[in-house]
Protein backbone atom coordinates (compact mmCIF):
# COMPACT_ATOMS: atom_id res chain seq x y z
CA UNK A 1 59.96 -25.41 15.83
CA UNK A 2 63.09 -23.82 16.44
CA UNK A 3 65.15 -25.66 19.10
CA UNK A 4 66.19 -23.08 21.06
CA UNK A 5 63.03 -22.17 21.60
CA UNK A 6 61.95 -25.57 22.80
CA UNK A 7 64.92 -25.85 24.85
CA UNK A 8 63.77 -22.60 26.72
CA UNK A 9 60.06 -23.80 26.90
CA UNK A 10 61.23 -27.10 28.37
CA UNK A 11 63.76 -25.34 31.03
CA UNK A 12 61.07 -23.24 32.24
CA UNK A 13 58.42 -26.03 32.18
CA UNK A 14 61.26 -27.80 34.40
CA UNK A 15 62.17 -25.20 36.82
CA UNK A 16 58.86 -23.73 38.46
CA UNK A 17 56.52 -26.40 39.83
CA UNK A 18 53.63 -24.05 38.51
CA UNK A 19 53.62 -21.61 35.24
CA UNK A 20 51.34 -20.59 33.61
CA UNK A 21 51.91 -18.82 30.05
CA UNK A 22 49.72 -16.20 29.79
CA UNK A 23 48.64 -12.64 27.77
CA UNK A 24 49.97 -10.21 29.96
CA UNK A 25 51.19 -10.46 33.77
CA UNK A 26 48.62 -11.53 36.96
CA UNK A 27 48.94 -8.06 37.88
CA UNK A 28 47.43 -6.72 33.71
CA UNK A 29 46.21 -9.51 32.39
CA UNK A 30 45.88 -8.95 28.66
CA UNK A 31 42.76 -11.22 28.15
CA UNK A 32 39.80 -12.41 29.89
CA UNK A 33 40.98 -15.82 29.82
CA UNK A 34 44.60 -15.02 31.54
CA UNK A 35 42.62 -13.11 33.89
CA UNK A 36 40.02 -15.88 34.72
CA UNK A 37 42.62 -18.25 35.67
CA UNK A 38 45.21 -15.93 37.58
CA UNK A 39 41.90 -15.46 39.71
CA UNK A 40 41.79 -18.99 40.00
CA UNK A 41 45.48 -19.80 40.83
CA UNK A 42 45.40 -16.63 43.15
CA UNK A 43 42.38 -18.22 44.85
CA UNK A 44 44.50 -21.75 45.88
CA UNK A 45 47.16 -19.52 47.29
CA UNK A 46 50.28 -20.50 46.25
CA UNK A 47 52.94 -18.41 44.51
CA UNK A 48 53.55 -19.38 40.49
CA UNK A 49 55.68 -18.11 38.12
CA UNK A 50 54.12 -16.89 34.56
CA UNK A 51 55.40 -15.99 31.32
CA UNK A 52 54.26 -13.27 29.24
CA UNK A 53 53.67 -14.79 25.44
CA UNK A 54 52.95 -11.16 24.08
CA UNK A 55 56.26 -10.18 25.39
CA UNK A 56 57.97 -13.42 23.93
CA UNK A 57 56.34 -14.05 20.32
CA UNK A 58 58.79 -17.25 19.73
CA UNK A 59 57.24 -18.78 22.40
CA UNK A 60 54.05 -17.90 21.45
CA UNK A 61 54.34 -19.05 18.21
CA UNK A 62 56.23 -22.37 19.05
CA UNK A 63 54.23 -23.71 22.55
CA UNK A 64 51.24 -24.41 21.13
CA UNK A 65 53.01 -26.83 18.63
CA UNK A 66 55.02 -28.29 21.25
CA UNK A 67 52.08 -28.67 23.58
CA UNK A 68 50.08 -29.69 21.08
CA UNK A 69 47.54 -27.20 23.00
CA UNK A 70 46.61 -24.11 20.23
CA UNK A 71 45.43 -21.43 23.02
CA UNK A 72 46.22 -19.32 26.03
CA UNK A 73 46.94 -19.66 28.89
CA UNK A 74 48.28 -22.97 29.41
CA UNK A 75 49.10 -23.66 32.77
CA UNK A 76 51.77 -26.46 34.02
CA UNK A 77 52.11 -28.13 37.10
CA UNK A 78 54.61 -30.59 38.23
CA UNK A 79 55.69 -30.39 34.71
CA UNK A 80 52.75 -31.40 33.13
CA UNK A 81 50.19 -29.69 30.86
CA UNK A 82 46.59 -29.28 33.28
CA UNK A 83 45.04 -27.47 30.70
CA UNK A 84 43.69 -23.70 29.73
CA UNK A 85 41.02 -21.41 31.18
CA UNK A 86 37.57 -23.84 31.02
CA UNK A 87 39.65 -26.94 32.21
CA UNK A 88 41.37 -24.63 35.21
CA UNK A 89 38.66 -23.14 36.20
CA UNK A 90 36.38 -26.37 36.33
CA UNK A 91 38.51 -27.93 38.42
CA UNK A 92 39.03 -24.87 40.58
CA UNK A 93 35.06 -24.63 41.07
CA UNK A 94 35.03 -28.65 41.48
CA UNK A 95 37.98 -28.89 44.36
CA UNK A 96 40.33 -30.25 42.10
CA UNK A 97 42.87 -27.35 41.44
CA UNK A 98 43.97 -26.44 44.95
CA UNK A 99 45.29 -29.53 46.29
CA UNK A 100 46.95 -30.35 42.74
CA UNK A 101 48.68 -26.59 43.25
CA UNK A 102 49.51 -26.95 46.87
CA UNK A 103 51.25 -30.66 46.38
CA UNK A 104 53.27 -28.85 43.79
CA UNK A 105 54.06 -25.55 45.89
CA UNK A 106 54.73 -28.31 49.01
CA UNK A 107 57.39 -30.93 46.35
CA UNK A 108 59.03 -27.49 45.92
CA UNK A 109 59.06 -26.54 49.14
CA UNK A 110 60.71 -29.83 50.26
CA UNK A 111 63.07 -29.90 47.60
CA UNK A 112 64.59 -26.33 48.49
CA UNK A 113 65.26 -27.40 52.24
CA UNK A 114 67.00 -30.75 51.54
């Protein structure tokens, strides 16, 4: 892994409470599996930052060593790993996802006005 790389992954793991690395953007996803859970993360209503990993191929080759997570999308929140498409969208259709994504959305929210 180059560290550059990681040092990039890490600051943008760091600096948006919710990101999801994806194929594509939410507006053209690029797979069915990006597009499954922007649907998903659209659906809990909060905003979320993304990164394209066909548009960045040293992060696509180096996050799913440092996650130690081999597929896309992986979406983080709070700075932790949740999981890819099945996992997100099980906990979406089980009540899980939204409150995890709007406790995240509120920590930022409260952070920016203090």
């Amino acid at each position: 892994m180059r560290q550059e790389t990681v040092d990039t992954i890490k600051s943008q793991i760091e600096g948006n409470p919710i990101l999801l690395y994806m194929k594509g953007s939410p507006q053209a996803p690029q797979c069915g599996f990006s597009a499954q859970t922007v649907q998903c993360l659209i659906a809990c209503g909060e905003r979320f930052a993304y990164v394209d990993v066909l548009g960045n191929p040293d992060i696509r080759a180096t996050l799913p060593e440092y996650a130690n997570w081999p597929t896309f999308p992986q979406l983080y929140v709070g700075g932790e790993l949740v999981g890819g498409c099945d996992i997100v969208t099980e906990m979406f259709q089980s009540g899980e996802l939204q409150p995890l994504i709007q406790e995240a959305a509120e920590r930022e929210d409260a952070e920016d006005t203090a």
